[in-house]
N, C-alpha and C. Protein backbone atom coordinates (compact mmCIF):
# COMPACT_ATOMS: atom_id res chain seq x y z
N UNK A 1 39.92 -40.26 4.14
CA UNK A 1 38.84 -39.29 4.01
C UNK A 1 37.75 -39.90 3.13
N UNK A 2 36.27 -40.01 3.44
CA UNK A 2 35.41 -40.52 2.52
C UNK A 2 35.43 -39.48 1.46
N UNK A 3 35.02 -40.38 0.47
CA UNK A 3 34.76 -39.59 -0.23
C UNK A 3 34.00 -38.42 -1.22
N UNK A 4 32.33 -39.00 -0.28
CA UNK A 4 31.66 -38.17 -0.40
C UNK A 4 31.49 -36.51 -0.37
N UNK A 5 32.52 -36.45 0.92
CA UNK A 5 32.61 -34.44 1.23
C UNK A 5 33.74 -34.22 0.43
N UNK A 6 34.48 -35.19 -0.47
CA UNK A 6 35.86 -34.66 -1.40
C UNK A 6 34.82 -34.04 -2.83
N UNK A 7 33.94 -34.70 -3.28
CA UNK A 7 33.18 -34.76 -4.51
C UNK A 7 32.27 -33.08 -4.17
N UNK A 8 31.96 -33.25 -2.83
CA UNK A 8 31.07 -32.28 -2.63
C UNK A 8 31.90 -30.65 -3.18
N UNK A 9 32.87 -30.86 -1.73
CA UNK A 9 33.95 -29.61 -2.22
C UNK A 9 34.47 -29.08 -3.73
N UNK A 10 34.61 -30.72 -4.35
CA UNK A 10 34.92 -30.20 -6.07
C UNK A 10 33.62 -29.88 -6.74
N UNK A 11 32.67 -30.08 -6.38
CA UNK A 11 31.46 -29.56 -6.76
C UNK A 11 30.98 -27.86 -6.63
N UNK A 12 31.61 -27.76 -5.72
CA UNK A 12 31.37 -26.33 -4.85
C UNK A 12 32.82 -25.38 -5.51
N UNK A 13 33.93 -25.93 -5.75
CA UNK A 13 34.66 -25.03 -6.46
C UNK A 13 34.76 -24.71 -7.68
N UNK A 14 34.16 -25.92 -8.21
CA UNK A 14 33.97 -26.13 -9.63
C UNK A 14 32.51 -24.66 -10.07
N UNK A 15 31.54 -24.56 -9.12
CA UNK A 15 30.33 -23.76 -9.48
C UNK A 15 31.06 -22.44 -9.32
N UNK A 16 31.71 -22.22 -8.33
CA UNK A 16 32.36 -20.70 -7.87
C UNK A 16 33.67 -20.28 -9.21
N UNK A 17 34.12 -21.20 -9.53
CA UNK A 17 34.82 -20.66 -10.54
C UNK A 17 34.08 -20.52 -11.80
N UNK A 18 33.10 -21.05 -12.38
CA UNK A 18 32.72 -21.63 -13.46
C UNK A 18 31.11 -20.27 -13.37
N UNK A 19 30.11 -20.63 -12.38
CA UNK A 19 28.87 -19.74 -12.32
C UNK A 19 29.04 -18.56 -11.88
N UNK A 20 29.59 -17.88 -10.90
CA UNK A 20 30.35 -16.74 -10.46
C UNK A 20 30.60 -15.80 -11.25
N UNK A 21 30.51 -14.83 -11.54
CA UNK A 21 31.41 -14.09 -12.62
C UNK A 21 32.51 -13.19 -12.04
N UNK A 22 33.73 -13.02 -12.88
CA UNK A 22 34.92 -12.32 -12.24
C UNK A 22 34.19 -11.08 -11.73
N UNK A 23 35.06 -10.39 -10.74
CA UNK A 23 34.75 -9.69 -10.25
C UNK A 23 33.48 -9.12 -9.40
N UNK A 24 32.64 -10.34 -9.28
CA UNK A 24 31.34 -9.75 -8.27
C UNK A 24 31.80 -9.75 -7.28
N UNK A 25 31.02 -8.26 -7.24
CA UNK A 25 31.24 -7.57 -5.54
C UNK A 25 31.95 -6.79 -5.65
N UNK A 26 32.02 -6.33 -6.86
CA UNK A 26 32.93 -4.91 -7.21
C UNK A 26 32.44 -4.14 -7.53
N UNK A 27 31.96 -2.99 -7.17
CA UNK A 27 31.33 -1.83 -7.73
C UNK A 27 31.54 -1.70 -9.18
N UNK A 28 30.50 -1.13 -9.90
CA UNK A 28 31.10 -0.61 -11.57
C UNK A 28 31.21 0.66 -11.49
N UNK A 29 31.98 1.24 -12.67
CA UNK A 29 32.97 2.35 -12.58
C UNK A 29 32.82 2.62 -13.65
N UNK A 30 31.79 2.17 -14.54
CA UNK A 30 31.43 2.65 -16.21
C UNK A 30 30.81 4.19 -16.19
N UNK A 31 30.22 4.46 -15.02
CA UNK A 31 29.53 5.12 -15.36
C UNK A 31 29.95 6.69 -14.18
N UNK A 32 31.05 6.15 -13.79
CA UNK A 32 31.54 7.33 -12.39
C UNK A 32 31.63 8.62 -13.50
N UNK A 33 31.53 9.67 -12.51
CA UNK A 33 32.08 11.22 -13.01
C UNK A 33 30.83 11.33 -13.52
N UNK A 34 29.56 10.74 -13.46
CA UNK A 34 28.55 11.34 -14.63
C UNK A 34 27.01 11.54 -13.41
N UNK A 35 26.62 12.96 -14.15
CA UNK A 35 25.69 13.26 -13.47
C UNK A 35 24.16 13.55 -14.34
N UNK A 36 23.26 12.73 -13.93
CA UNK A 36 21.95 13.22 -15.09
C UNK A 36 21.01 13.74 -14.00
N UNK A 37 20.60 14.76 -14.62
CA UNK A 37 19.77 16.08 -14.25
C UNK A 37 18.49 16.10 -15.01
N UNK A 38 16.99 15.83 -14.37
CA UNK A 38 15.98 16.18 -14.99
C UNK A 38 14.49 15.63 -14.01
N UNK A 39 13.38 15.58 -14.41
CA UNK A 39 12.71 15.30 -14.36
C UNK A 39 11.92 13.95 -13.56
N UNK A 40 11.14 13.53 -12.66
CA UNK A 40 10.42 12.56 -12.58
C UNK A 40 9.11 12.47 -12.10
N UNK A 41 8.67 11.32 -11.89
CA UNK A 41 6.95 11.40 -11.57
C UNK A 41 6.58 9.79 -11.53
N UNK A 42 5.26 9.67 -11.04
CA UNK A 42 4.81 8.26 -10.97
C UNK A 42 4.09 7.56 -12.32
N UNK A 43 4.23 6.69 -12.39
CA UNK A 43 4.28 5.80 -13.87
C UNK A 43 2.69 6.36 -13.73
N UNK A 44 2.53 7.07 -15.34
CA UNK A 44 0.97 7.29 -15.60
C UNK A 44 1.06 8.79 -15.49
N UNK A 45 1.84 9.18 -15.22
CA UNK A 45 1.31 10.45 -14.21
C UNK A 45 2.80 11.51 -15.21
N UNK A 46 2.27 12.87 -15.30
CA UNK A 46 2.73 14.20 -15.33
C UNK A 46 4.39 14.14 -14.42
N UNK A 47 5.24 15.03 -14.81
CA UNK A 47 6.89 14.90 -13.59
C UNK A 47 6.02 16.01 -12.79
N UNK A 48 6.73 15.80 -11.67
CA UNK A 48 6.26 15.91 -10.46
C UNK A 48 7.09 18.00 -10.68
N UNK A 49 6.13 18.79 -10.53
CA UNK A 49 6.26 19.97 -10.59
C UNK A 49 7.35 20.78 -9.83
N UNK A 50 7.72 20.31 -8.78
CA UNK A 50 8.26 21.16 -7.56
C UNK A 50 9.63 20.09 -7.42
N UNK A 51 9.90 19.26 -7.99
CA UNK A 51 11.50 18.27 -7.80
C UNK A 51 11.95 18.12 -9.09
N UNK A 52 13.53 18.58 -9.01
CA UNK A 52 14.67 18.01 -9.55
C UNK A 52 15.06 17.21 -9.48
N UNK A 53 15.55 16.07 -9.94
CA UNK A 53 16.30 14.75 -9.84
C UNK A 53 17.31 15.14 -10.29
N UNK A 54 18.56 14.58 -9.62
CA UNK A 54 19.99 14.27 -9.74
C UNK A 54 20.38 13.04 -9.93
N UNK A 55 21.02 12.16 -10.59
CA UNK A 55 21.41 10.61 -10.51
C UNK A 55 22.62 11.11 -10.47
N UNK A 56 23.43 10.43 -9.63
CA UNK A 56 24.92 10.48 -9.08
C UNK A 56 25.42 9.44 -9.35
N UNK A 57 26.69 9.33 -10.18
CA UNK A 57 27.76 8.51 -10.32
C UNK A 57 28.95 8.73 -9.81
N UNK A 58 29.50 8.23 -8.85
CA UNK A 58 30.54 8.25 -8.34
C UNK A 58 31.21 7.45 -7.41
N UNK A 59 32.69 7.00 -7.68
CA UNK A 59 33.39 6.13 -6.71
C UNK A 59 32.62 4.51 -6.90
N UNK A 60 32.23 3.99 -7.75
CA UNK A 60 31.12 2.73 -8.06
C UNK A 60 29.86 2.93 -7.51
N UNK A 61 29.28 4.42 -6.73
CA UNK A 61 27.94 4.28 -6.15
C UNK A 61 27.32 4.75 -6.87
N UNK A 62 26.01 5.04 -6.82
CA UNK A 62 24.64 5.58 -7.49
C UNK A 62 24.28 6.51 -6.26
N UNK A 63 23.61 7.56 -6.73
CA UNK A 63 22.74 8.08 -5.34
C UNK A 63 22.02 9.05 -6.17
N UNK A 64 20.77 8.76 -5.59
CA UNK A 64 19.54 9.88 -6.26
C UNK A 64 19.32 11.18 -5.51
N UNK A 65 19.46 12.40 -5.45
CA UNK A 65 19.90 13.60 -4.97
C UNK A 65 17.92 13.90 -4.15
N UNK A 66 16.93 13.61 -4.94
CA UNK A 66 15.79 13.74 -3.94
C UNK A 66 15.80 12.37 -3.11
N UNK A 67 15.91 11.44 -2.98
CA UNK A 67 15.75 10.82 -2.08
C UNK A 67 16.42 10.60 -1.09
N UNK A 68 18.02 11.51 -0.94
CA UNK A 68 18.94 11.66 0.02
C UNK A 68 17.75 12.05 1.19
N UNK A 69 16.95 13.25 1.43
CA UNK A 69 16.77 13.73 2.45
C UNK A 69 15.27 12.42 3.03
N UNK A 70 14.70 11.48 2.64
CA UNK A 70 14.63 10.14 2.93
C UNK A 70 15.32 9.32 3.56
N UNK A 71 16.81 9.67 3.59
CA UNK A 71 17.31 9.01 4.54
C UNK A 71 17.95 7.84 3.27
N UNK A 72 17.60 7.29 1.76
CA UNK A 72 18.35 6.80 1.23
C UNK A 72 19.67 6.74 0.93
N UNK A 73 20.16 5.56 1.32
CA UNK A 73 21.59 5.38 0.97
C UNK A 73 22.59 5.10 -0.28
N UNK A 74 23.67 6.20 -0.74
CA UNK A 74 24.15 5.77 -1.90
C UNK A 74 24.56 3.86 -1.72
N UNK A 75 24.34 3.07 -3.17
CA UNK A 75 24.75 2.18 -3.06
C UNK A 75 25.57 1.91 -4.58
N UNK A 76 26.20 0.69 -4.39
CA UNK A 76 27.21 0.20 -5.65
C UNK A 76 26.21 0.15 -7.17
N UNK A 77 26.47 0.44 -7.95
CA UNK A 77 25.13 -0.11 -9.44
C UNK A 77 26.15 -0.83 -9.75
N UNK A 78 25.55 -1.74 -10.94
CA UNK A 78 26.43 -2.25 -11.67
C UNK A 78 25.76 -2.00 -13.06
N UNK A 79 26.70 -1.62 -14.57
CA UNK A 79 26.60 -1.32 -15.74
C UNK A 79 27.01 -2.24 -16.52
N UNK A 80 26.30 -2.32 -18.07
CA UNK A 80 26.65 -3.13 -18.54
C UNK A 80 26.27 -2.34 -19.95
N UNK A 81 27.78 -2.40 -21.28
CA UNK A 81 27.10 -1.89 -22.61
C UNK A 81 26.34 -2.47 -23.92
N UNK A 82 25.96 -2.28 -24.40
CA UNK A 82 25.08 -2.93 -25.41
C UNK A 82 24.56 -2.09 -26.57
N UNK A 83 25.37 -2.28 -27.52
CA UNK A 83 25.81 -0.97 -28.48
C UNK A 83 25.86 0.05 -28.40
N UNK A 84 25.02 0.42 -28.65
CA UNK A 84 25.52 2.50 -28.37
C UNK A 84 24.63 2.97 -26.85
N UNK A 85 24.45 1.70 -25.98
CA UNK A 85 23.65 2.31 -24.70
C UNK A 85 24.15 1.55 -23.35
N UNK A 86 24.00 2.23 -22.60
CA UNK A 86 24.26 1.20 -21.58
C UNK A 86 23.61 1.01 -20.01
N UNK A 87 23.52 0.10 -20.31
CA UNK A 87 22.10 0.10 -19.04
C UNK A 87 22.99 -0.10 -17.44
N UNK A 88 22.32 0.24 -16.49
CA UNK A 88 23.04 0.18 -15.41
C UNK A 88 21.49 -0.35 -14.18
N UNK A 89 21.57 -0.93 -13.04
CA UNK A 89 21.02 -1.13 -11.84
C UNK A 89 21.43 -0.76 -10.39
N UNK A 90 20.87 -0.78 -9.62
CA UNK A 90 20.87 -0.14 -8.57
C UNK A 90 19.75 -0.29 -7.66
N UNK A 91 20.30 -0.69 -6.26
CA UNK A 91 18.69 -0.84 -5.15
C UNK A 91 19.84 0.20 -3.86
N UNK A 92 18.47 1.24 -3.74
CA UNK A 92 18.74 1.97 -2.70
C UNK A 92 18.23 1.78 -1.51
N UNK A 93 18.54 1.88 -0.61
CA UNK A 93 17.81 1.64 0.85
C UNK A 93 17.85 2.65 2.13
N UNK A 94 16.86 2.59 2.90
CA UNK A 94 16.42 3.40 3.62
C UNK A 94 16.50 2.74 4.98
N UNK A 95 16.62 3.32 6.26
CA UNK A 95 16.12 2.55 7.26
C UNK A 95 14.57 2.61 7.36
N UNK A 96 13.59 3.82 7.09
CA UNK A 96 12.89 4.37 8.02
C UNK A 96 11.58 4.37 6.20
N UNK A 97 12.40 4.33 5.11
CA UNK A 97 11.24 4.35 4.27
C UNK A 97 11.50 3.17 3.18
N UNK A 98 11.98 1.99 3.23
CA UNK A 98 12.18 0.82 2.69
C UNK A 98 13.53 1.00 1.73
N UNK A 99 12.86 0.52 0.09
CA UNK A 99 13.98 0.32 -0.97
C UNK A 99 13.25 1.04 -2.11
N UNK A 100 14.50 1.49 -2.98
CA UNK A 100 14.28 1.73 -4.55
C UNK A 100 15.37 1.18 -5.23
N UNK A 101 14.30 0.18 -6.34
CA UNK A 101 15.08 -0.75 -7.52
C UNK A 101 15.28 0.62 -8.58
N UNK A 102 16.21 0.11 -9.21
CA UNK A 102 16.22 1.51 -10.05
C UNK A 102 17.10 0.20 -11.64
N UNK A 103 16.46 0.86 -12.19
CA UNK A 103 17.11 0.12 -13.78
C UNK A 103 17.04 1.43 -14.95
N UNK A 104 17.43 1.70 -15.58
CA UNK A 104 17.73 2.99 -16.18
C UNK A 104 19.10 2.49 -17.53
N UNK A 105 18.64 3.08 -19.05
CA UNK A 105 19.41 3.03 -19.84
C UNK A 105 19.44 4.42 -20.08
N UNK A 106 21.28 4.31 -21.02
CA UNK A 106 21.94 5.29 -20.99
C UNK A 106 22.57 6.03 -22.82
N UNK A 107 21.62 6.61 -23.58
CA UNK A 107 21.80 6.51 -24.75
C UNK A 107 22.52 7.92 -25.09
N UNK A 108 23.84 7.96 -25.12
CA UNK A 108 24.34 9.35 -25.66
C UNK A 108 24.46 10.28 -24.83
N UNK A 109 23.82 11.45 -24.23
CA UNK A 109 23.88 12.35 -22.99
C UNK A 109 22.28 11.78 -22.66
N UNK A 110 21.51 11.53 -22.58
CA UNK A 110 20.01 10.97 -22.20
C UNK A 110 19.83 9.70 -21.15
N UNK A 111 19.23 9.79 -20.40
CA UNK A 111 18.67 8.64 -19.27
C UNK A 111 17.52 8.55 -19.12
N UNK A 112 16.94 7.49 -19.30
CA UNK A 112 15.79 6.90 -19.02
C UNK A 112 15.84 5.43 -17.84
N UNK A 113 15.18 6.34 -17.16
CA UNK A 113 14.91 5.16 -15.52
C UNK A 113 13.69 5.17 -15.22
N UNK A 114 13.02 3.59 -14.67
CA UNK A 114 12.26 3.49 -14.53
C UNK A 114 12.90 3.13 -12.58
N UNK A 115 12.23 3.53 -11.59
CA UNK A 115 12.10 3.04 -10.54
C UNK A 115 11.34 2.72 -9.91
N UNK A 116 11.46 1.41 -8.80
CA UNK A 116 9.81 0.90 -8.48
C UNK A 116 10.57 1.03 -6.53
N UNK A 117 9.84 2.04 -5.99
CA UNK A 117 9.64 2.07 -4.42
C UNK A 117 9.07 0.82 -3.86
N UNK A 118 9.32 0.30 -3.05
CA UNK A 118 8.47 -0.75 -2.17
C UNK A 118 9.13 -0.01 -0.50
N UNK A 119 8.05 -0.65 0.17
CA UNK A 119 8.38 -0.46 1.96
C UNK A 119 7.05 -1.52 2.67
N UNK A 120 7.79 -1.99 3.15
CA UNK A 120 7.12 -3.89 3.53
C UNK A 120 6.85 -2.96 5.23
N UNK A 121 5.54 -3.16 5.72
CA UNK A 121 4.98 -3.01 6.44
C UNK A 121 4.15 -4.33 7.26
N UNK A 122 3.95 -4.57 8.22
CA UNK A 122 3.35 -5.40 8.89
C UNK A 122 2.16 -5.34 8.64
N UNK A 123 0.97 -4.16 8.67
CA UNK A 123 -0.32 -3.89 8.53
C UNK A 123 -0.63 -3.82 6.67
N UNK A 124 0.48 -3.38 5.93
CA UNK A 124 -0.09 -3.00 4.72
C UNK A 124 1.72 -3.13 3.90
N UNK A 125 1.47 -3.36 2.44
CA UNK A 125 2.77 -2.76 1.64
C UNK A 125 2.67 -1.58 0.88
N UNK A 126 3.53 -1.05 0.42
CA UNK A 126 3.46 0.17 -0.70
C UNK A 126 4.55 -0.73 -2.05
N UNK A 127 4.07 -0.54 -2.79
CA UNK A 127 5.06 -0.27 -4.40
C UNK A 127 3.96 0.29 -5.28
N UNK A 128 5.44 1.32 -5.54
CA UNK A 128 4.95 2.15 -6.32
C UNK A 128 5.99 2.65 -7.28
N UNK A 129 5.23 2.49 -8.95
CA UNK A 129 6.43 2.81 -10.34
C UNK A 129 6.76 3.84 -10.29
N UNK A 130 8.16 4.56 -10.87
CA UNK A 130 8.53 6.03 -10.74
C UNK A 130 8.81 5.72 -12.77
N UNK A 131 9.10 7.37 -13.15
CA UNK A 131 10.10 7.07 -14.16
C UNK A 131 11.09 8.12 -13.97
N UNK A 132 11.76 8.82 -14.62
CA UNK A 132 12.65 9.72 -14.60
C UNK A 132 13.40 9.66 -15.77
N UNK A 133 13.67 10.84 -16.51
CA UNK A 133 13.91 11.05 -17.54
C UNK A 133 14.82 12.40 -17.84
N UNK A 134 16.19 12.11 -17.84
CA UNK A 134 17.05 13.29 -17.84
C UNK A 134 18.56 13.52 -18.43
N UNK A 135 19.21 14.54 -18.90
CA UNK A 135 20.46 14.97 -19.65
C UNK A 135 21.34 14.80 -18.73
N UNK A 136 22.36 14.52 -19.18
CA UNK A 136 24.16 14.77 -18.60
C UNK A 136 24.39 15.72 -18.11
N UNK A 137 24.43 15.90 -17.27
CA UNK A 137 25.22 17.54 -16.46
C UNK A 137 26.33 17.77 -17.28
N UNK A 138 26.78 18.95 -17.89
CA UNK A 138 28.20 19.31 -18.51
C UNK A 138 28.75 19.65 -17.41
């Protein structure tokens, strides 16, 4: 066997064990059972008068309770803690109205998320900042 594709392969297992981190591709579960309830609106701008936001934790997914009827899909977040807070991510997707990045920290019963909409169009794009700002459901 030359030995060029032997070096390659130890190159390639060597990155997957070593750059990789355990467990990707596993949903996180830091943050299941928890529901924040409140407020949102577009960066600059007043919360939007007439919507409730829900952030859903459950089973490793995320799902934002107004953008269900969009057609957005719950997806996996992943969390991570950092002293007394813990920040979590999340990209939701749509067929019919693109994606939402969502990044949001988690301090005590309080959430603060910032989300940025995009939807890639042939003629034109949209992105556009959200924030959202809301308590723990008891």
């Amino acid at each position: 066997m030359p030995i060029r594709p032997v070096i390659s392969l130890y190159i390639v297992l060597v990155w997957l064990f070593t750059v990789v981190p355990a467990g990707a591709g596993e949903p996180s579960r830091l943050l299941d059972g928890m529901t924040f309830v409140g407020s949102n609106g577009e960066k600059g701008r007043e919360a939007e008068s007439d919507e409730e936001e829900a952030l859903i934790f459950e089973d490793g997914l995320f799902t934002s309770s107004s953008c269900v009827p969009y057609n957005f899909s719950s997806s996996q977040y992943s969390a991570r803690v950092t002293g007394d807070q813990i920040h979590f991510e999340a990209i939701t997707t749509s067929p019919t109205h693109g994606q939402i990045a969502w990044k949001g920290t988690i301090e005590g019963k309080s959430a603060d998320v910032i989300f940025i909409w995009t939807k890639e169009r042939w003629f034109w794009n949209t992105r556009r900042e959200y924030w959202f700002k809301g308590v723990l459901k008891e």
